[in-house]
N, C-alpha and C. Protein backbone atom coordinates (compact mmCIF):
# COMPACT_ATOMS: atom_id res chain seq x y z
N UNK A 1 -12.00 -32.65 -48.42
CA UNK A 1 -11.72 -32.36 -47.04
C UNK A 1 -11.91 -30.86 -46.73
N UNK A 2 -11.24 -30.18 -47.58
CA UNK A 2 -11.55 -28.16 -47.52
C UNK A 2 -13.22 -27.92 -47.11
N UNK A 3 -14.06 -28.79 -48.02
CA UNK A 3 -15.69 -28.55 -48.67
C UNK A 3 -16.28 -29.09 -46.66
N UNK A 4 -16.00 -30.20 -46.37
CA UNK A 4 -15.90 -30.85 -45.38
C UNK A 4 -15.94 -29.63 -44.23
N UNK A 5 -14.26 -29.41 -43.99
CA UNK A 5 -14.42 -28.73 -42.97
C UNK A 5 -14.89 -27.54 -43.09
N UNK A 6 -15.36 -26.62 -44.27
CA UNK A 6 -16.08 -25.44 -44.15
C UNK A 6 -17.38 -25.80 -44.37
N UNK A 7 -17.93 -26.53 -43.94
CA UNK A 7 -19.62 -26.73 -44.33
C UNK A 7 -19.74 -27.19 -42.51
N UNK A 8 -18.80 -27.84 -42.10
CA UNK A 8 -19.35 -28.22 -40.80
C UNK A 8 -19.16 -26.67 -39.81
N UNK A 9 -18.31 -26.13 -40.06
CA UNK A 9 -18.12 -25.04 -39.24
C UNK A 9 -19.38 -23.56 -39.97
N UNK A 10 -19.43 -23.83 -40.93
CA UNK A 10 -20.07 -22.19 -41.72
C UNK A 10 -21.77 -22.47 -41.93
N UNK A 11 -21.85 -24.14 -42.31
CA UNK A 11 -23.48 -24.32 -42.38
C UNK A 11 -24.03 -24.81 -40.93
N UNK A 12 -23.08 -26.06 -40.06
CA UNK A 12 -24.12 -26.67 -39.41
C UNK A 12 -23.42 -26.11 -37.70
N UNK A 13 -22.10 -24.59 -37.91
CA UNK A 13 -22.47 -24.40 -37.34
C UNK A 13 -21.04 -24.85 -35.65
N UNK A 14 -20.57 -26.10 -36.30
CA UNK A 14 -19.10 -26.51 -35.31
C UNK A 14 -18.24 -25.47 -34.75
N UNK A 15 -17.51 -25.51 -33.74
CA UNK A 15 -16.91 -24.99 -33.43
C UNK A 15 -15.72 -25.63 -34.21
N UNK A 16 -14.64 -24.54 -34.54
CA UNK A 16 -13.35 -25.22 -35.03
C UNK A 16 -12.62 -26.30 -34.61
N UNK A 17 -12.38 -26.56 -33.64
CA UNK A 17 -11.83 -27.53 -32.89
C UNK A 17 -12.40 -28.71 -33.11
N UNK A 18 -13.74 -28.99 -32.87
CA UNK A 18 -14.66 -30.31 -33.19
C UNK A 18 -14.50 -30.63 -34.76
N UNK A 19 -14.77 -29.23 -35.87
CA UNK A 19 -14.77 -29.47 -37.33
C UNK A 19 -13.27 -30.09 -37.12
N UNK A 20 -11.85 -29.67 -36.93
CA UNK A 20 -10.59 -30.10 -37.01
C UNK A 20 -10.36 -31.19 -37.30
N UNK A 21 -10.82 -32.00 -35.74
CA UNK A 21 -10.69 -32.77 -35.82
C UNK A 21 -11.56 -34.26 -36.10
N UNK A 22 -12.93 -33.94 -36.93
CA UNK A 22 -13.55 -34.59 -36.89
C UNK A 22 -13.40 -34.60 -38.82
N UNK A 23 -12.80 -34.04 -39.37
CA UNK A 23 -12.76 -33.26 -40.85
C UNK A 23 -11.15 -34.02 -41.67
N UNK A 24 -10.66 -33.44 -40.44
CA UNK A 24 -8.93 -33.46 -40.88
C UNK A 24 -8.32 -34.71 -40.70
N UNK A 25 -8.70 -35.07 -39.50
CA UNK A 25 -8.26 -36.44 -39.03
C UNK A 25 -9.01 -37.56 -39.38
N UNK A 26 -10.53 -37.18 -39.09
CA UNK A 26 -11.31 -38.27 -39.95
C UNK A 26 -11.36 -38.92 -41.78
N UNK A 27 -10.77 -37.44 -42.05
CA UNK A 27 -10.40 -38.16 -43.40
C UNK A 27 -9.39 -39.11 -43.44
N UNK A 28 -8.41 -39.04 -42.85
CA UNK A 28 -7.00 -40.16 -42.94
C UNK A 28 -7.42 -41.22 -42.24
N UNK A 29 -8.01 -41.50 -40.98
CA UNK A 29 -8.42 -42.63 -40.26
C UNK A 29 -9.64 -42.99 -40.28
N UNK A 30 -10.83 -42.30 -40.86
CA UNK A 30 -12.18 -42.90 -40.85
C UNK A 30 -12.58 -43.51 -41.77
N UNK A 31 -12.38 -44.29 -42.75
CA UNK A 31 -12.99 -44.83 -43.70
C UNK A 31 -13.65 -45.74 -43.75
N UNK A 32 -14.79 -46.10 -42.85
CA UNK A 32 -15.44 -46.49 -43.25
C UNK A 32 -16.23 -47.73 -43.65
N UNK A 33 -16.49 -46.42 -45.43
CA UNK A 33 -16.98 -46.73 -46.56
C UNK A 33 -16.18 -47.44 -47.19
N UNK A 34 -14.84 -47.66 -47.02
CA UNK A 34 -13.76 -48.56 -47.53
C UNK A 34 -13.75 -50.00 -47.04
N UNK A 35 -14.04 -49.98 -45.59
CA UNK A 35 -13.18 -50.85 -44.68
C UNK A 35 -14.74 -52.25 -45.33
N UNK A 36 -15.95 -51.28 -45.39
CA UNK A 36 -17.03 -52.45 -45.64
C UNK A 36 -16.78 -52.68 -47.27
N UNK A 37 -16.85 -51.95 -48.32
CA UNK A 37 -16.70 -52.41 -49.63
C UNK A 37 -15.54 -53.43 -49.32
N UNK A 38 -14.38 -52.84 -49.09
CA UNK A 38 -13.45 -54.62 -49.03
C UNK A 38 -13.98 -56.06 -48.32
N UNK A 39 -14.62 -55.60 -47.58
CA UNK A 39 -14.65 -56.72 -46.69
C UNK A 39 -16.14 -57.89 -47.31
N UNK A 40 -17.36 -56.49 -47.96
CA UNK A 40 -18.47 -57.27 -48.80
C UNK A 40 -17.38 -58.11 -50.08
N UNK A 41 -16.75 -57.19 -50.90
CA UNK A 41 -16.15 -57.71 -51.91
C UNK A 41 -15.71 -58.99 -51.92
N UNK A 42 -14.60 -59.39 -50.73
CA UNK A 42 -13.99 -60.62 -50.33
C UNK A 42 -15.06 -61.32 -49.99
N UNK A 43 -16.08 -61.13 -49.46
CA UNK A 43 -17.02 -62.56 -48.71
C UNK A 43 -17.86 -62.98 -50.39
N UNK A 44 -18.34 -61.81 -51.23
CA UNK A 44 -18.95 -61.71 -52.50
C UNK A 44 -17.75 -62.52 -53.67
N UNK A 45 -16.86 -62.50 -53.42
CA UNK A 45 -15.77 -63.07 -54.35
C UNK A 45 -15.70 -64.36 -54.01
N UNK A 46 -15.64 -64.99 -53.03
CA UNK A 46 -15.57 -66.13 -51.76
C UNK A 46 -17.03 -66.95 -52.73
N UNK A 47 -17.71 -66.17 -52.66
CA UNK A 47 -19.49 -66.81 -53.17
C UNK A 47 -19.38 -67.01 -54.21
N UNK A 48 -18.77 -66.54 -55.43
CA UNK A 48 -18.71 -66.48 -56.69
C UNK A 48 -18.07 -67.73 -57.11
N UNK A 49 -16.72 -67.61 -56.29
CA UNK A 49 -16.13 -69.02 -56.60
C UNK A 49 -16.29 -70.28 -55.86
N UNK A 50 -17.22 -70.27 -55.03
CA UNK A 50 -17.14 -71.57 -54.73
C UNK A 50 -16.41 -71.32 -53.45
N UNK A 51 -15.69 -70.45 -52.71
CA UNK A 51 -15.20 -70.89 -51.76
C UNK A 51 -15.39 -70.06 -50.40
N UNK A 52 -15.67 -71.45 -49.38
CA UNK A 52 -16.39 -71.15 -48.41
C UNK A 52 -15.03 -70.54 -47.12
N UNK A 53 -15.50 -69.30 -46.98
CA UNK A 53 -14.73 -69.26 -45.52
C UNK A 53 -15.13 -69.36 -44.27
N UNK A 54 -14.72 -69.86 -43.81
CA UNK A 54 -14.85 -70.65 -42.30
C UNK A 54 -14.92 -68.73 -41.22
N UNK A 55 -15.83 -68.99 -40.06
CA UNK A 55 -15.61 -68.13 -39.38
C UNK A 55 -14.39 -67.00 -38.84
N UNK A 56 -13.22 -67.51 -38.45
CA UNK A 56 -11.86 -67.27 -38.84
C UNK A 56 -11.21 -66.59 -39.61
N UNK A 57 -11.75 -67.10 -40.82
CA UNK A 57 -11.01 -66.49 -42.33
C UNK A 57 -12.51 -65.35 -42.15
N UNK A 58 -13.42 -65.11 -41.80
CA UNK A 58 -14.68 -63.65 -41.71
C UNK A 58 -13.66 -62.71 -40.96
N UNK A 59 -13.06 -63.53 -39.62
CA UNK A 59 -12.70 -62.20 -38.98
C UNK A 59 -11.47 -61.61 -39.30
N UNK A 60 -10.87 -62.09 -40.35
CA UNK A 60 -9.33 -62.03 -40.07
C UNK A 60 -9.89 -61.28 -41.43
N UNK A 61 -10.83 -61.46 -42.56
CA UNK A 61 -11.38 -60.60 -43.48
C UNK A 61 -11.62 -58.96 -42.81
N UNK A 62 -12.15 -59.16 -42.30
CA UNK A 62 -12.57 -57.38 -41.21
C UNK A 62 -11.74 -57.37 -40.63
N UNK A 63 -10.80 -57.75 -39.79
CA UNK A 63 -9.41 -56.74 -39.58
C UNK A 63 -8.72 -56.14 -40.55
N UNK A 64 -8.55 -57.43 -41.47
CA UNK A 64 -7.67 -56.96 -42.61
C UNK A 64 -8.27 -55.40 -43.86
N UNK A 65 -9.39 -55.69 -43.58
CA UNK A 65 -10.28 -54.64 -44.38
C UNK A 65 -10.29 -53.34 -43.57
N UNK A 66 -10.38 -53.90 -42.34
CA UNK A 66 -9.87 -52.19 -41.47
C UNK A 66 -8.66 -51.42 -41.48
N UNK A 67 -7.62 -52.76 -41.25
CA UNK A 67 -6.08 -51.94 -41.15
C UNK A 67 -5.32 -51.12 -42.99
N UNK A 68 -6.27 -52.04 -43.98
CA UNK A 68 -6.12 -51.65 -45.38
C UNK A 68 -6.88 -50.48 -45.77
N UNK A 69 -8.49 -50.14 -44.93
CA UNK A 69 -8.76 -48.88 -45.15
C UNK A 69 -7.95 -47.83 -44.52
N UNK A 70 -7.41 -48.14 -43.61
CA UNK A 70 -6.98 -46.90 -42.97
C UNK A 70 -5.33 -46.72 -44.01
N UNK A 71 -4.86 -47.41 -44.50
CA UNK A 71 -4.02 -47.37 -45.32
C UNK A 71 -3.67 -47.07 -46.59
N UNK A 72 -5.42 -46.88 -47.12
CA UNK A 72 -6.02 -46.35 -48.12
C UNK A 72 -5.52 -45.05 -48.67
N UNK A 73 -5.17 -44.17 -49.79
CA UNK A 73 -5.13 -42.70 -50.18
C UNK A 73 -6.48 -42.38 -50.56
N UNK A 74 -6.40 -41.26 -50.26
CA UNK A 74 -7.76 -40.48 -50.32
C UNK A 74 -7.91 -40.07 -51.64
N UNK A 75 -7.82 -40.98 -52.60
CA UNK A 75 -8.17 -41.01 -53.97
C UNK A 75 -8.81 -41.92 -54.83
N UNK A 76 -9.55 -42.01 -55.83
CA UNK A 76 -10.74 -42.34 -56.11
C UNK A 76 -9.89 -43.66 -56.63
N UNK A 77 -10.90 -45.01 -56.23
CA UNK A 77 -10.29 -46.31 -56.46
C UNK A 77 -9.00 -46.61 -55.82
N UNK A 78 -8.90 -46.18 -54.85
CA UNK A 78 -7.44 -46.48 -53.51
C UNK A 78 -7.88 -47.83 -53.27
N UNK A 79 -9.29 -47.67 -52.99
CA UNK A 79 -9.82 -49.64 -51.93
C UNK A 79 -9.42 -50.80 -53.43
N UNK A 80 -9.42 -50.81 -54.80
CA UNK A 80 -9.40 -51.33 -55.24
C UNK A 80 -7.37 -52.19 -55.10
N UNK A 81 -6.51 -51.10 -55.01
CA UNK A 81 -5.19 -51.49 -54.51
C UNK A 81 -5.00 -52.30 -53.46
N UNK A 82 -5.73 -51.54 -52.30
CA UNK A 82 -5.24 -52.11 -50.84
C UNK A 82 -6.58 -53.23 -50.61
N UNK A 83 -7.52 -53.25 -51.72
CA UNK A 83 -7.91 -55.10 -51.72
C UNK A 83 -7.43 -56.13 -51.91
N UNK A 84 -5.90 -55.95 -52.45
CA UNK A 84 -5.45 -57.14 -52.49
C UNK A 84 -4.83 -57.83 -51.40
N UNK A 85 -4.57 -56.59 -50.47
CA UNK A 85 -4.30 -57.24 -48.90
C UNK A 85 -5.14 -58.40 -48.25
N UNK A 86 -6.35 -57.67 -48.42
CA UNK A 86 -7.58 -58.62 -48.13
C UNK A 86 -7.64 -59.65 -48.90
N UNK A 87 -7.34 -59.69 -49.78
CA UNK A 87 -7.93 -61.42 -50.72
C UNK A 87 -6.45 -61.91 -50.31
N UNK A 88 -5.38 -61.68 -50.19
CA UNK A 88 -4.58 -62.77 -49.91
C UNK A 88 -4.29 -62.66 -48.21
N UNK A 89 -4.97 -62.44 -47.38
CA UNK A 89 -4.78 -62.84 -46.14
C UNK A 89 -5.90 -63.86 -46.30
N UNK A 90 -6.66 -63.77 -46.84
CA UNK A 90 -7.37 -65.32 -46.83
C UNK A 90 -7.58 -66.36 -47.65
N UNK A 91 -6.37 -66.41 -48.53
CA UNK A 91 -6.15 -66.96 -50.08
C UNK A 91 -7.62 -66.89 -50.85
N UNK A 92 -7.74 -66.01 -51.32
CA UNK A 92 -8.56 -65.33 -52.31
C UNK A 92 -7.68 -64.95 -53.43
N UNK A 93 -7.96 -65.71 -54.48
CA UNK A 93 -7.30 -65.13 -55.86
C UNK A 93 -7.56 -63.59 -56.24
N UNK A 94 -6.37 -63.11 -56.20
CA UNK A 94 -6.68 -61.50 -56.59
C UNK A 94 -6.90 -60.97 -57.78
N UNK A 95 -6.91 -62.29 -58.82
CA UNK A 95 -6.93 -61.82 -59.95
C UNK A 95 -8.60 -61.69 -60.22
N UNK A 96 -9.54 -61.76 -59.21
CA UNK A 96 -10.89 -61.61 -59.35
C UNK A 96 -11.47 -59.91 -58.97
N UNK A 97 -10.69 -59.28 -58.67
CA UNK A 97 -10.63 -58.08 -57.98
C UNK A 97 -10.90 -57.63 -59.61
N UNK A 98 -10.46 -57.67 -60.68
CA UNK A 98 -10.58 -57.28 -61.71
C UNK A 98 -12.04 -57.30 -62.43
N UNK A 99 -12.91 -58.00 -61.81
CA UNK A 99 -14.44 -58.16 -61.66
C UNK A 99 -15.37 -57.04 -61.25
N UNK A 100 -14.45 -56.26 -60.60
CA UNK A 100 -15.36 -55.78 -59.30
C UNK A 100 -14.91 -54.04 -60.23
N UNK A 101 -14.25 -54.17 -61.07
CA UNK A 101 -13.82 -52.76 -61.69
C UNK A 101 -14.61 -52.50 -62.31
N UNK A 102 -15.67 -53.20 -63.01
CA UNK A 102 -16.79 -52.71 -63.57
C UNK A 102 -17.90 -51.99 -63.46
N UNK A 103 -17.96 -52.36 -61.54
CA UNK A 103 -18.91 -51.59 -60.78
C UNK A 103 -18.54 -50.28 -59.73
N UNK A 104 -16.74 -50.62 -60.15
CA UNK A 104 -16.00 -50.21 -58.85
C UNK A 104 -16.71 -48.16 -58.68
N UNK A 105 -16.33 -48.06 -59.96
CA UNK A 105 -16.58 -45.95 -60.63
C UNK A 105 -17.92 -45.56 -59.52
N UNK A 106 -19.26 -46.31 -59.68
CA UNK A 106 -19.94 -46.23 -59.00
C UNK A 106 -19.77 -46.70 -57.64
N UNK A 107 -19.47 -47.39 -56.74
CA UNK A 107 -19.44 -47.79 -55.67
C UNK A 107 -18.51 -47.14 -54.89
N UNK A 108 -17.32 -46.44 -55.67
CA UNK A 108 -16.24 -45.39 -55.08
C UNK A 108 -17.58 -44.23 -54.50
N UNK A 109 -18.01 -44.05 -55.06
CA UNK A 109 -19.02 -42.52 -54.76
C UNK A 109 -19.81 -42.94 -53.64
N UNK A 110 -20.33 -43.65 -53.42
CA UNK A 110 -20.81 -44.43 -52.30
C UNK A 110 -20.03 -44.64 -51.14
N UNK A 111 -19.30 -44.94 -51.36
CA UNK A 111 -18.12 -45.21 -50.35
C UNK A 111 -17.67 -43.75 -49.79
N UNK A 112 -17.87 -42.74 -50.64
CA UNK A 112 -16.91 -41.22 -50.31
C UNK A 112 -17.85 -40.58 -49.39
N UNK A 113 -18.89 -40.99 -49.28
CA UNK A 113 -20.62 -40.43 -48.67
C UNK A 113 -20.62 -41.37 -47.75
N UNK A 114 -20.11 -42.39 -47.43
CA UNK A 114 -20.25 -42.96 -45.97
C UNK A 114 -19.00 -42.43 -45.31
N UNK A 115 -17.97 -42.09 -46.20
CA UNK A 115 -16.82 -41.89 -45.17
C UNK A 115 -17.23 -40.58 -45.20
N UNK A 116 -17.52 -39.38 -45.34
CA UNK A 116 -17.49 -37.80 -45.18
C UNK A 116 -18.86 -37.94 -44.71
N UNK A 117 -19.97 -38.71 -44.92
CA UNK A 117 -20.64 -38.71 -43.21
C UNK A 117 -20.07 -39.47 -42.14
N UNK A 118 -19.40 -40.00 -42.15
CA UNK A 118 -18.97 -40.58 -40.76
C UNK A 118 -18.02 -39.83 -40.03
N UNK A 119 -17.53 -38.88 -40.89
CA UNK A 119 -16.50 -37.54 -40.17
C UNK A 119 -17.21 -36.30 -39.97
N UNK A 120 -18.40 -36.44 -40.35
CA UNK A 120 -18.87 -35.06 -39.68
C UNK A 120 -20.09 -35.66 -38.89
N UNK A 121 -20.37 -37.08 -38.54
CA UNK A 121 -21.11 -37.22 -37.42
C UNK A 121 -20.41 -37.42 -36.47
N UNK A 122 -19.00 -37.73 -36.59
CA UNK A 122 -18.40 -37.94 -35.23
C UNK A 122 -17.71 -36.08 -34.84
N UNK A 123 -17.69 -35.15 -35.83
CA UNK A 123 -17.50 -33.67 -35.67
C UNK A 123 -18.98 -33.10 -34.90
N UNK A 124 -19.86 -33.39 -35.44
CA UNK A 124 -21.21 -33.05 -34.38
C UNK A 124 -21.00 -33.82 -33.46
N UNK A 125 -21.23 -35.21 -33.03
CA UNK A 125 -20.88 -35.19 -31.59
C UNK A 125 -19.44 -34.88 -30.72
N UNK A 126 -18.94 -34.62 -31.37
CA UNK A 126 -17.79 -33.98 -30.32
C UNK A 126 -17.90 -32.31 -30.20
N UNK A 127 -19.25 -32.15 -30.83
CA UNK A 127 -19.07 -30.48 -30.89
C UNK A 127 -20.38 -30.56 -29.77
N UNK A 128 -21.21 -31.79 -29.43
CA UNK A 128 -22.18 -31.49 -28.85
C UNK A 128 -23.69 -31.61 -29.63
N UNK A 129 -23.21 -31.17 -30.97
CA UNK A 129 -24.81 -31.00 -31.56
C UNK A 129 -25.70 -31.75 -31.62
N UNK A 130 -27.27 -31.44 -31.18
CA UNK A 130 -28.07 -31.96 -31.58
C UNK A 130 -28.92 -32.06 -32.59
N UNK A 131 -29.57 -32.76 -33.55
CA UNK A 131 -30.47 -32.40 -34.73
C UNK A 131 -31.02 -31.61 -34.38
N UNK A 132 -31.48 -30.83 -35.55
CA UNK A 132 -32.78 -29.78 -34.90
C UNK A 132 -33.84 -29.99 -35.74
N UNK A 133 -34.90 -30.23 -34.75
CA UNK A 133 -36.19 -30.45 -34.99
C UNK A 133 -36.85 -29.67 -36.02
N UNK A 134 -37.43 -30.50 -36.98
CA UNK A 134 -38.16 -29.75 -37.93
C UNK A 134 -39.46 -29.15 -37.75
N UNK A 135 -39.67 -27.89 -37.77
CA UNK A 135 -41.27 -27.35 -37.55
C UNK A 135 -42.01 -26.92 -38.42
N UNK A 136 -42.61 -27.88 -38.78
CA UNK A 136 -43.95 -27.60 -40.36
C UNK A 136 -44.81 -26.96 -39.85
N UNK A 137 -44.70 -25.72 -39.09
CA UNK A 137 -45.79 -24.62 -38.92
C UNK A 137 -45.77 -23.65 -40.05
């Protein structure tokens, strides 16, 4: 979050106020990169075993994967805890979550790069910025 908010304000350039709150706050409420790894995991676990969820049990999967990311700690393998919210709001055996630890080391890093871009694209647009055009002259 420190690396975050001094790269948006010192490299690309934010005004403080936009980095603030697009840095500070987006780390605790933006995740994301969480809210979809839970929510692939459960439909991917669902496939594995055989069991089909009905439209219903999809959406009540993505709420539940939203209100558990945002509930998430900002520490490496948090989504693997607050997945078990998700597999038992739609009776999903949680003891399959233990599957997913094999790949989890890598897919955390993935996940940390969608959520710390998704807080400094919503810090550029609230600061206004536009890309700037590249000139290969």
């Amino acid at each position: 979050m420190p690396v975050t908010f001094e790269v948006l304000q010192t490299k690309i350039g934010l005004r403080e106020s936009s980095a603030s709150l697009g840095a500070l706050v987006g780390s605790n409420f933006n995740n994301d990169g969480t809210a979809l790894y839970e929510a692939m995991s459960a439909l991917f676990i669902s496939q594995v075993i055989g069991q089909n969820l009905s439209i219903g049990q999809q959406f009540v999967v993505i709420l539940t994967s939203i209100f558990a990311s945002v509930g998430a700690a900002g520490i490496p393998e948090a989504g693997l805890v607050t997945m078990t919210l998700v597999f038992s709001s739609v009776g999903l055996p949680t003891q399959y979550i233990a599957l997913l630890i094999t790949v989890d080391w890598f897919l955390d890093r993935c996940r940390t790069v969608i959520n710390v871009m998704g807080d400094m694209t919503v810090s550029a647009l609230l600061d206004g910025k536009k890309p700037r055009s590249v000139d290969n002259t």
